[in-house]
N, C-alpha and C. Protein backbone atom coordinates (compact mmCIF):
# COMPACT_ATOMS: atom_id res chain seq x y z
N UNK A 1 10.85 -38.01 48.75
CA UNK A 1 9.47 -38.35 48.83
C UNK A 1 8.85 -38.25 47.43
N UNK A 2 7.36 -39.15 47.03
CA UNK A 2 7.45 -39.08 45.93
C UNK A 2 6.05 -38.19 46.20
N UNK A 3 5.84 -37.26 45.17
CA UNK A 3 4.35 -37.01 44.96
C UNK A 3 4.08 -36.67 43.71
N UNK A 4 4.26 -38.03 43.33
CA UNK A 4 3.64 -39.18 42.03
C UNK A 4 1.47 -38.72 42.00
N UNK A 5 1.14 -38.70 43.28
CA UNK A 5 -0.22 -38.69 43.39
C UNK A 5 -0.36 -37.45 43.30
N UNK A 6 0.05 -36.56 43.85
CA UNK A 6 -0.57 -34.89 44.36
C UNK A 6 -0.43 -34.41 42.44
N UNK A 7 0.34 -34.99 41.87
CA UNK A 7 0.81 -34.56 40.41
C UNK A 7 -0.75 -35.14 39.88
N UNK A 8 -0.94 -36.46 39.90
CA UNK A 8 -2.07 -37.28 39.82
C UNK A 8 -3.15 -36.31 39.39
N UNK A 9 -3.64 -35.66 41.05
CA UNK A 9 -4.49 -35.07 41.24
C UNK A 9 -4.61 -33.65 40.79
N UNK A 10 -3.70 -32.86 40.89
CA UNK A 10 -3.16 -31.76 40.14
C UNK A 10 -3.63 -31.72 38.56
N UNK A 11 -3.00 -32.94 37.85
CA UNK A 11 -3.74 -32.58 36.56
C UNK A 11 -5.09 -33.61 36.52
N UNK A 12 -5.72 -33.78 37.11
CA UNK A 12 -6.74 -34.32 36.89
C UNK A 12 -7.79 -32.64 37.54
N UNK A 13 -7.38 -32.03 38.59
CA UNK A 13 -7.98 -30.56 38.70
C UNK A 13 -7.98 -29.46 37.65
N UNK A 14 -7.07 -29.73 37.00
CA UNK A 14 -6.97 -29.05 35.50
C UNK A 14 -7.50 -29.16 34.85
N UNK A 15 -8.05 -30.34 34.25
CA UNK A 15 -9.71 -31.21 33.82
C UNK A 15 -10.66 -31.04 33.70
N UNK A 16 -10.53 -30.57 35.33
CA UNK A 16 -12.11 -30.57 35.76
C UNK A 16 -12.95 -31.71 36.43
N UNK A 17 -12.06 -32.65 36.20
CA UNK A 17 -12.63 -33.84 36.58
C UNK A 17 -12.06 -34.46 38.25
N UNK A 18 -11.82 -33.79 39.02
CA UNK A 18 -11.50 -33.78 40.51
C UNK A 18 -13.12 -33.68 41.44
N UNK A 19 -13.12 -34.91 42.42
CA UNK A 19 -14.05 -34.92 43.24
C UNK A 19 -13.69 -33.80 44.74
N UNK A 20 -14.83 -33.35 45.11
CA UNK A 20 -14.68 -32.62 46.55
C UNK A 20 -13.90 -32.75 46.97
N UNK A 21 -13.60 -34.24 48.01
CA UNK A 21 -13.09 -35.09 48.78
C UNK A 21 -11.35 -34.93 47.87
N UNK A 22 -11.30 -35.03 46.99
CA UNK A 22 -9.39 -34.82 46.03
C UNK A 22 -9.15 -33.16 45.80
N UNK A 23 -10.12 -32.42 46.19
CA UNK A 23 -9.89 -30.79 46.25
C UNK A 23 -9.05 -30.67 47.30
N UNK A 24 -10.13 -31.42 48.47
CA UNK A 24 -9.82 -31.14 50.51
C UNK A 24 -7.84 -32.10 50.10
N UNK A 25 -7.84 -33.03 49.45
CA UNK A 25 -6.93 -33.61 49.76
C UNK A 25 -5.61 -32.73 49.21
N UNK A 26 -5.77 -32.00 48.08
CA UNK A 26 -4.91 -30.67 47.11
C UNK A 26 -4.85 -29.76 48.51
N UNK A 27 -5.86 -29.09 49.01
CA UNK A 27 -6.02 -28.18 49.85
C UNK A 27 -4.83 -28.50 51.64
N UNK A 28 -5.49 -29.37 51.94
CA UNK A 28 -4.55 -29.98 52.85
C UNK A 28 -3.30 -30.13 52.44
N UNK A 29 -2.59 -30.57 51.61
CA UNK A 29 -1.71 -30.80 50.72
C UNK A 29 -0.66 -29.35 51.22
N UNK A 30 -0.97 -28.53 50.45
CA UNK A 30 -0.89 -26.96 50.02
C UNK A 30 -0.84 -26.43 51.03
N UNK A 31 -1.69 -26.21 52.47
CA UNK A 31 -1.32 -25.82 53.76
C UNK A 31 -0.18 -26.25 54.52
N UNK A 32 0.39 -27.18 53.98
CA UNK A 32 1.82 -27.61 54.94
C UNK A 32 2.83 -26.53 54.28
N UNK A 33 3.45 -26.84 55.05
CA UNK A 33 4.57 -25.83 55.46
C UNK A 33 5.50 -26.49 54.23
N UNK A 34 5.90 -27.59 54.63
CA UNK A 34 7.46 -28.28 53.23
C UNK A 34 6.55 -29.33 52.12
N UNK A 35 6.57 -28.67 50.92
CA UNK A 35 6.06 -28.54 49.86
C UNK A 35 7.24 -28.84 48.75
N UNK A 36 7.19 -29.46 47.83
CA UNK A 36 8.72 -29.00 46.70
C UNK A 36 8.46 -27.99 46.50
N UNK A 37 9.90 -27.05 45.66
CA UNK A 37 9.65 -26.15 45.40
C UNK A 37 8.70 -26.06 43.83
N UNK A 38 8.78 -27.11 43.09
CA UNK A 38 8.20 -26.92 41.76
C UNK A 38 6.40 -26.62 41.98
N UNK A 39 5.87 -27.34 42.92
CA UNK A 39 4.77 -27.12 43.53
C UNK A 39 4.24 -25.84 44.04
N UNK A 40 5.30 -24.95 44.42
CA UNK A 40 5.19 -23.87 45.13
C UNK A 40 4.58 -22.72 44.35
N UNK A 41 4.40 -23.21 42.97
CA UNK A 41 3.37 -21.98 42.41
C UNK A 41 1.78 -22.07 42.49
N UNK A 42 1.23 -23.53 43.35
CA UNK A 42 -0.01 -23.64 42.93
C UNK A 42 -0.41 -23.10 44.44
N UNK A 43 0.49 -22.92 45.37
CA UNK A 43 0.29 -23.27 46.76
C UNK A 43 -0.93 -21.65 46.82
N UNK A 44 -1.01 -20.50 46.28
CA UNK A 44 -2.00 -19.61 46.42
C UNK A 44 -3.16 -19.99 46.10
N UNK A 45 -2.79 -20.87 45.38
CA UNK A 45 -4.35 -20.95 44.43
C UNK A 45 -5.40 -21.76 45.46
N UNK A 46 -4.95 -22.91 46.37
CA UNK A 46 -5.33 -24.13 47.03
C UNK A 46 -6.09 -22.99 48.22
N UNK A 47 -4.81 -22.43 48.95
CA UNK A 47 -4.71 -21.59 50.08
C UNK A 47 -5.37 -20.29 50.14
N UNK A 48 -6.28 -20.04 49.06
CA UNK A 48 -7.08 -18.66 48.90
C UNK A 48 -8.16 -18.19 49.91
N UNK A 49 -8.34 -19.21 49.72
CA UNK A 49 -10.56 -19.65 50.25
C UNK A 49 -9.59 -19.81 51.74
N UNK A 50 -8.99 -20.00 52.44
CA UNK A 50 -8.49 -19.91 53.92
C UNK A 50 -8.36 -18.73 54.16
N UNK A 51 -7.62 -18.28 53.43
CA UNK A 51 -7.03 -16.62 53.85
C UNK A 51 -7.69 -15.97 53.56
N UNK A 52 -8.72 -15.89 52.34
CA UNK A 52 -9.71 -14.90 51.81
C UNK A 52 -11.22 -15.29 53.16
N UNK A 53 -11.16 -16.15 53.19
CA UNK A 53 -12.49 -16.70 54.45
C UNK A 53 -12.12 -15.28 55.59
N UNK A 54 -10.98 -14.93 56.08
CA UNK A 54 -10.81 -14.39 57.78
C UNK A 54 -10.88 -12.92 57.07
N UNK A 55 -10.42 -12.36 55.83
CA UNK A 55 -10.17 -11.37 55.81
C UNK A 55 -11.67 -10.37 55.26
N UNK A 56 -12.83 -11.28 54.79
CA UNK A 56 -13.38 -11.02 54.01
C UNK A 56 -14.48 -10.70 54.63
N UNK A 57 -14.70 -11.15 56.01
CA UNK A 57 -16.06 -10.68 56.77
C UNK A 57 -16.12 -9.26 56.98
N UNK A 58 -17.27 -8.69 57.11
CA UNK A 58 -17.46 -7.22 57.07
C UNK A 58 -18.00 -7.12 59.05
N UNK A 59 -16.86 -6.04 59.42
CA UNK A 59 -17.73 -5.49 60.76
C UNK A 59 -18.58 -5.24 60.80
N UNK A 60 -18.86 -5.03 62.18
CA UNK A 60 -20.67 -4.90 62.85
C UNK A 60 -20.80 -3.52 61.78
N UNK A 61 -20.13 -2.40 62.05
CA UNK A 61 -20.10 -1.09 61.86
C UNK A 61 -20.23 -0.50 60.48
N UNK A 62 -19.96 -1.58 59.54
CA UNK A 62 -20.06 -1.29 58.24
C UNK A 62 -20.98 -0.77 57.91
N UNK A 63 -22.01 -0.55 58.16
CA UNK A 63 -23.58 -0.59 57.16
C UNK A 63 -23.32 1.51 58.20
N UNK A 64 -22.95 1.73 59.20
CA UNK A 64 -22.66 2.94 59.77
C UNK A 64 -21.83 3.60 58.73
N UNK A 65 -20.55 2.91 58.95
CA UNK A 65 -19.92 3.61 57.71
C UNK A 65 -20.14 4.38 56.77
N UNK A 66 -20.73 3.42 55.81
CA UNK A 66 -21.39 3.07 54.63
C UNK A 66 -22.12 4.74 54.43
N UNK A 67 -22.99 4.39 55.47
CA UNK A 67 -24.24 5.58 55.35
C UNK A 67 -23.80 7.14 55.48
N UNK A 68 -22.52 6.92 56.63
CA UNK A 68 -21.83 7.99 56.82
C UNK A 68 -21.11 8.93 55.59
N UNK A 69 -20.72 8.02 54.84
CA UNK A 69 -20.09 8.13 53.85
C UNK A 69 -20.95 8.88 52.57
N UNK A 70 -22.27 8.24 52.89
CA UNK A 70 -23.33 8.97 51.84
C UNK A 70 -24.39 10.19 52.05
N UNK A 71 -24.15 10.36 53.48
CA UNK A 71 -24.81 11.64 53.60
C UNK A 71 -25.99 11.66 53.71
N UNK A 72 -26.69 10.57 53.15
CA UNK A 72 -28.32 11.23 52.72
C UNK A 72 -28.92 10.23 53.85
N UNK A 73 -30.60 10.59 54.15
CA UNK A 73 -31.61 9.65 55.05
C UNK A 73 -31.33 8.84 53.61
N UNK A 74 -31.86 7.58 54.14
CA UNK A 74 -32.35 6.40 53.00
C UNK A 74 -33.69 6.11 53.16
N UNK A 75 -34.55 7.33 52.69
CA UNK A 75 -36.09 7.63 52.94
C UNK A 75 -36.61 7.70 51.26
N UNK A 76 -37.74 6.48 51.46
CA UNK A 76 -38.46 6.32 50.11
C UNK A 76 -39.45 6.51 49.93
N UNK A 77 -40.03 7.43 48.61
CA UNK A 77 -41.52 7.97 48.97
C UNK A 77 -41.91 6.94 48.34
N UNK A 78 -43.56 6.93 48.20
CA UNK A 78 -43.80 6.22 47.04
C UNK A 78 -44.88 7.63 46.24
N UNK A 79 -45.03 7.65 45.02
CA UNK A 79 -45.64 8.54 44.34
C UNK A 79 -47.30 7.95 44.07
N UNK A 80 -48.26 8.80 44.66
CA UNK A 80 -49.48 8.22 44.36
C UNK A 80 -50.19 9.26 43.21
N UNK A 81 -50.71 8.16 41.95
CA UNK A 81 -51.47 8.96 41.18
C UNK A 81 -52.96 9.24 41.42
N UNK A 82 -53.67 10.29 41.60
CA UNK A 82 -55.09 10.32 41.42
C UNK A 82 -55.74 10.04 40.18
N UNK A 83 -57.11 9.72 40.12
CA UNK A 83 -57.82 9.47 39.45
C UNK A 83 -57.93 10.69 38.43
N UNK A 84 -57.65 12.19 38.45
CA UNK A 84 -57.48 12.87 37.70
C UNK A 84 -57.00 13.00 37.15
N UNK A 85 -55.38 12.75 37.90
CA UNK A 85 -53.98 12.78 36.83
C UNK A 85 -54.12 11.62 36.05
N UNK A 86 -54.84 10.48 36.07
CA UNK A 86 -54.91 9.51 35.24
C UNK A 86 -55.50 9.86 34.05
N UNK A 87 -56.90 10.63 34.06
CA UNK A 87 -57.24 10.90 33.04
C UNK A 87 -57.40 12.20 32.37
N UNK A 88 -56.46 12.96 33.25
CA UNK A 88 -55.87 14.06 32.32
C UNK A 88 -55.36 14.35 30.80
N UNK A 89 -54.99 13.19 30.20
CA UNK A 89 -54.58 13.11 29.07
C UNK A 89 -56.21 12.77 27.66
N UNK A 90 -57.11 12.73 28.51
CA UNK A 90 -58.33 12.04 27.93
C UNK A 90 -58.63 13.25 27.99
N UNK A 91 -58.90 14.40 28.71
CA UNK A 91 -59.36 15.42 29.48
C UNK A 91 -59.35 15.94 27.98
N UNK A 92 -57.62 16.34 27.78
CA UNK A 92 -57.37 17.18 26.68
C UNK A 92 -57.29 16.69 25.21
N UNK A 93 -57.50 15.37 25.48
CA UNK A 93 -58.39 15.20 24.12
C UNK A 93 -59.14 15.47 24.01
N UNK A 94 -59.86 15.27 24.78
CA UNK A 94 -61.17 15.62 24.69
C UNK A 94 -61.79 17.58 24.89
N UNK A 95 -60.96 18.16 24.84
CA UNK A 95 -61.02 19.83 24.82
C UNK A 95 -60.39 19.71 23.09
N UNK A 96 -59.30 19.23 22.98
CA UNK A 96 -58.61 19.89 21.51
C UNK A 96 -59.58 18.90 20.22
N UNK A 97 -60.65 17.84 20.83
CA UNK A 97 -62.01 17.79 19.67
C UNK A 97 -62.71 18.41 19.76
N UNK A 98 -62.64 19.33 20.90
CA UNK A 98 -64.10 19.73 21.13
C UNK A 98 -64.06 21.40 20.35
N UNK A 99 -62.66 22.25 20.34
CA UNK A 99 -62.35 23.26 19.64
C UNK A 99 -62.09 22.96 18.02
N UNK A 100 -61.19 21.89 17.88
CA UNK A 100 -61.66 21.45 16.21
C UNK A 100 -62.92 21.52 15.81
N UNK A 101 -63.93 21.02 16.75
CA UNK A 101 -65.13 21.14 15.92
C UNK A 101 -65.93 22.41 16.02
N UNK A 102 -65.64 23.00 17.43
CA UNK A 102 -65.97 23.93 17.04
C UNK A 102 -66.00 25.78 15.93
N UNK A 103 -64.55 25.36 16.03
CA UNK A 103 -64.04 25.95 14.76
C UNK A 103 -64.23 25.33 13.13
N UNK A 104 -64.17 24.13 12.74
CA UNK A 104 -65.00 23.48 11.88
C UNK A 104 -66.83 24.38 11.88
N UNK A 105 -67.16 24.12 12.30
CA UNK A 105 -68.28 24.66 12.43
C UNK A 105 -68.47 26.16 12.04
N UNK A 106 -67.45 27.03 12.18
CA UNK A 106 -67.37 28.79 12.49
C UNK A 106 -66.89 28.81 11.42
N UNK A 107 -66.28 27.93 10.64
CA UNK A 107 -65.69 27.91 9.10
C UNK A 107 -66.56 28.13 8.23
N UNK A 108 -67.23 26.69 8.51
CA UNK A 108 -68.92 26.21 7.47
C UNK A 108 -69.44 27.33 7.53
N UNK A 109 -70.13 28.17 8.89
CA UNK A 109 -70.86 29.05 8.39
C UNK A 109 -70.22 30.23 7.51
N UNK A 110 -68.76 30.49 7.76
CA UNK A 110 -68.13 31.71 7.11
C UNK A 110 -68.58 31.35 5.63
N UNK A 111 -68.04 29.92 4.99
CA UNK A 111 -68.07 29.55 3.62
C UNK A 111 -69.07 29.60 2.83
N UNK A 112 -70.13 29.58 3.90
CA UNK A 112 -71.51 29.38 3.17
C UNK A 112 -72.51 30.37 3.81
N UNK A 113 -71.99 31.63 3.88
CA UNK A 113 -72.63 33.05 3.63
C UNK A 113 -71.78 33.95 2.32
N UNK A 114 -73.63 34.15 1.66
CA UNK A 114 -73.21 34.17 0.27
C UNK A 114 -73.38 36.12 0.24
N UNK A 115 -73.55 36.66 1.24
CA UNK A 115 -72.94 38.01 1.37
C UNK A 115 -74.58 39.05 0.94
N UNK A 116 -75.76 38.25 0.91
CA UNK A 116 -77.08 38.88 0.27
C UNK A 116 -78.08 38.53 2.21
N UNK A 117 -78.11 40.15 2.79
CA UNK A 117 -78.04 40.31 4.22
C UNK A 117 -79.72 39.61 3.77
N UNK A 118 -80.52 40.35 2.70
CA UNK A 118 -81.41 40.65 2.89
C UNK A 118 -82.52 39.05 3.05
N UNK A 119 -82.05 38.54 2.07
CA UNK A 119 -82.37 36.96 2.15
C UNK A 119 -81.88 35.95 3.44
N UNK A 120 -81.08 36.27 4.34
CA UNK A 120 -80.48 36.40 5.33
C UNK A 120 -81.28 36.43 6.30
N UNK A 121 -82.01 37.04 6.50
CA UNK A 121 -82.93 37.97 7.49
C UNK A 121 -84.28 37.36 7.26
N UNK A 122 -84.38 36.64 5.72
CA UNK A 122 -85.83 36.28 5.46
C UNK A 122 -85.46 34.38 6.19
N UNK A 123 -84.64 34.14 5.59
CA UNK A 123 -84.29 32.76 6.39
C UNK A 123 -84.29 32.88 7.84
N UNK A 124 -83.66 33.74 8.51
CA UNK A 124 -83.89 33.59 9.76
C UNK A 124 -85.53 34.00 10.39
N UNK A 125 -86.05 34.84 9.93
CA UNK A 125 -87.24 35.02 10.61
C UNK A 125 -88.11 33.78 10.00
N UNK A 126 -88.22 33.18 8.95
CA UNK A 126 -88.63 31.68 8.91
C UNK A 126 -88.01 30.48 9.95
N UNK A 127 -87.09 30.81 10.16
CA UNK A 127 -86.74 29.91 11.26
C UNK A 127 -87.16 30.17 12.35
N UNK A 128 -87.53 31.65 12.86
CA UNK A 128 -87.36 32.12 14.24
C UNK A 128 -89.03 31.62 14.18
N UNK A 129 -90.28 31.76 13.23
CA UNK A 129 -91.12 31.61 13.50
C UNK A 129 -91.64 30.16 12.71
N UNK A 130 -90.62 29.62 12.14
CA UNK A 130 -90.80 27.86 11.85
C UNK A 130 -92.10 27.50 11.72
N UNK A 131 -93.16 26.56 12.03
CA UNK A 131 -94.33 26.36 11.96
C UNK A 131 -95.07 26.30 13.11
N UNK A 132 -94.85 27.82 13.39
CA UNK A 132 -95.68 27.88 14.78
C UNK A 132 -97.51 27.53 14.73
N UNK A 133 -97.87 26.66 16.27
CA UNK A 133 -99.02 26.57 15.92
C UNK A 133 -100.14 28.08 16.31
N UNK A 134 -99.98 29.33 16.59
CA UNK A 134 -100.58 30.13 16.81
C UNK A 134 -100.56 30.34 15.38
N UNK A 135 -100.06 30.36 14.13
CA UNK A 135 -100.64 31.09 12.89
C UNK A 135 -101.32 30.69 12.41
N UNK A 136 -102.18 29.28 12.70
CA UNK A 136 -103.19 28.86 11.94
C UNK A 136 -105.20 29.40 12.83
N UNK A 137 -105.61 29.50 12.01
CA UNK A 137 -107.08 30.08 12.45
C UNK A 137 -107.34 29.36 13.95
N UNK A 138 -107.86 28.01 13.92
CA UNK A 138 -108.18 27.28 15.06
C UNK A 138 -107.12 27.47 15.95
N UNK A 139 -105.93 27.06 15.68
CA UNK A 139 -105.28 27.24 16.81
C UNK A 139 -105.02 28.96 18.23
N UNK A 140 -105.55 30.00 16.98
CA UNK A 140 -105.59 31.12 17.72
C UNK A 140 -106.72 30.91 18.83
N UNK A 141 -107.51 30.35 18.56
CA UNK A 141 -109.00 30.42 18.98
C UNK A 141 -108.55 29.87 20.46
N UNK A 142 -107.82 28.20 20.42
CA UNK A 142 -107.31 27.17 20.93
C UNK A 142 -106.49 28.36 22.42
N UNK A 143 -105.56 28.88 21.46
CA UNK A 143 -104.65 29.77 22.36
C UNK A 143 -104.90 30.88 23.07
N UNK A 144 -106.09 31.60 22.67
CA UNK A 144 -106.91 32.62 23.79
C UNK A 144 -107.55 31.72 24.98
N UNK A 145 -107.93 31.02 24.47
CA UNK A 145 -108.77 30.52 25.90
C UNK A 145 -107.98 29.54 26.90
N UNK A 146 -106.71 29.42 26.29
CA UNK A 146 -106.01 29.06 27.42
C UNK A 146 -105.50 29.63 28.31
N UNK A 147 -105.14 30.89 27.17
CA UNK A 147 -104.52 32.05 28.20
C UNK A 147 -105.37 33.00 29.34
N UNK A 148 -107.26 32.96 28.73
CA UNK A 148 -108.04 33.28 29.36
C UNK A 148 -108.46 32.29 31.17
N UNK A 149 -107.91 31.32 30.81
CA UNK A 149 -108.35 30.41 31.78
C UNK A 149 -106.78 30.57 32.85
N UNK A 150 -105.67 31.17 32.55
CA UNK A 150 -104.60 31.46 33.18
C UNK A 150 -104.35 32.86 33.82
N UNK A 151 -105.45 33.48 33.49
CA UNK A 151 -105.64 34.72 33.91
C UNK A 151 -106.02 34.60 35.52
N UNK A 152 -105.17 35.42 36.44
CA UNK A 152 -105.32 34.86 38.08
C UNK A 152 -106.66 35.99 38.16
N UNK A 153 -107.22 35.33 39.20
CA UNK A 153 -108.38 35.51 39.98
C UNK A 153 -108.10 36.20 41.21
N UNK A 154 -108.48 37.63 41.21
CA UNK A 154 -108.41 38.44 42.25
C UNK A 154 -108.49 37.45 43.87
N UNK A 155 -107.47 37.38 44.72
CA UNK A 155 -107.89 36.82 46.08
C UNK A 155 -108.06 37.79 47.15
N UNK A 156 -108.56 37.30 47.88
CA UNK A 156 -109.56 38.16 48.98
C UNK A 156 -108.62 37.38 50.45
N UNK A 157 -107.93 38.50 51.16
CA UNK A 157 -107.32 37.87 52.28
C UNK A 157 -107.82 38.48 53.13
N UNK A 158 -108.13 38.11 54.48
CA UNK A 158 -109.32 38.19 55.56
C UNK A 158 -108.06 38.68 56.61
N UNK A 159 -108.16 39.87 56.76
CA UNK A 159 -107.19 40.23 58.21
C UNK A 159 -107.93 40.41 59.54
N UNK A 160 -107.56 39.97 60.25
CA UNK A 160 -108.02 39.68 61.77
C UNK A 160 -107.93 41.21 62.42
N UNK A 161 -109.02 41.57 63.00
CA UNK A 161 -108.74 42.44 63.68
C UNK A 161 -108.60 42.36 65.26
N UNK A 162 -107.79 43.45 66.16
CA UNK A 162 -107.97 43.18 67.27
C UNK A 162 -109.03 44.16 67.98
N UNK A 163 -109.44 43.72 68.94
CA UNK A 163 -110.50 44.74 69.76
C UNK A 163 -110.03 45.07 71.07
């Protein structure tokens, strides 16, 4: 017998250049039983996708298996962030400016006390009494009679008697 063609087709599959329809015809080919023997090395290659098709389906039971095998639930949380933990990181920025400056600040004054208490004491009581308006003449005048007019007025409460 000649197979002048199956050779044909054979190296034209080598190629690459074989249609569907000349695969099925290789494939069919390759499932018979009397084959030459020189042929007889391609006969796995044709015959794979048959034998690999029956062996390759997975039982009902698999996915049981499977799980059996791993022990664990297959339970997924999901992680929810709050609005705090979001801006927690702002939080403590916002604390480690707020101690920079305030230590900045506790510096300045260290640097710029010049160690004379007594002048010290005169600056602050100028500050403590700044330009108050009670030290000027009119305004004392101004400030008694307000305080005179805030002065409460004895009240008179009427208790009921019984007879």
């Amino acid at each position: 017998m000649d197979y002048k063609y199956i050779e044909q087709l054979l190296e034209r599959y080598w190629n690459g250049k074989t249609t569907l329809e000349e695969e099925d015809i290789l494939r069919t080919f390759f499932s018979q039983i009397d084959i030459p023997a020189e042929m007889e090395q391609y006969r796995p290659l044709f015959l794979y996708e048959q034998v690999e098709r029956k062996s390759t389906v997975l039982g009902d039971d698999f996915d049981d298996k499977i799980l059996a095998l791993i022990d664990e639930p297959a339970s997924v949380k999901a992680h929810t962030v709050t609005l705090a933990a979001r801006l927690m990181p702002l939080f403590r920025a916002a604390a480690i400016v707020a101690i920079i400056l305030t230590l900045g600040n506790a510096a300045q004054v260290a640097f710029h006390d010049d160690g004379n208490i007594n002048d010290n004491m005169a600056t602050i009581e100028q500050t403590v009494q700044g330009t108050a308006v009670a030290l000027t003449k009119d305004s004392t005048v101004v400030d008694s009679m307000k305080q005179s007019n805030l002065q409460a007025a004895p009240i008179e409460v009427a208790i009921p008697t019984t007879n």
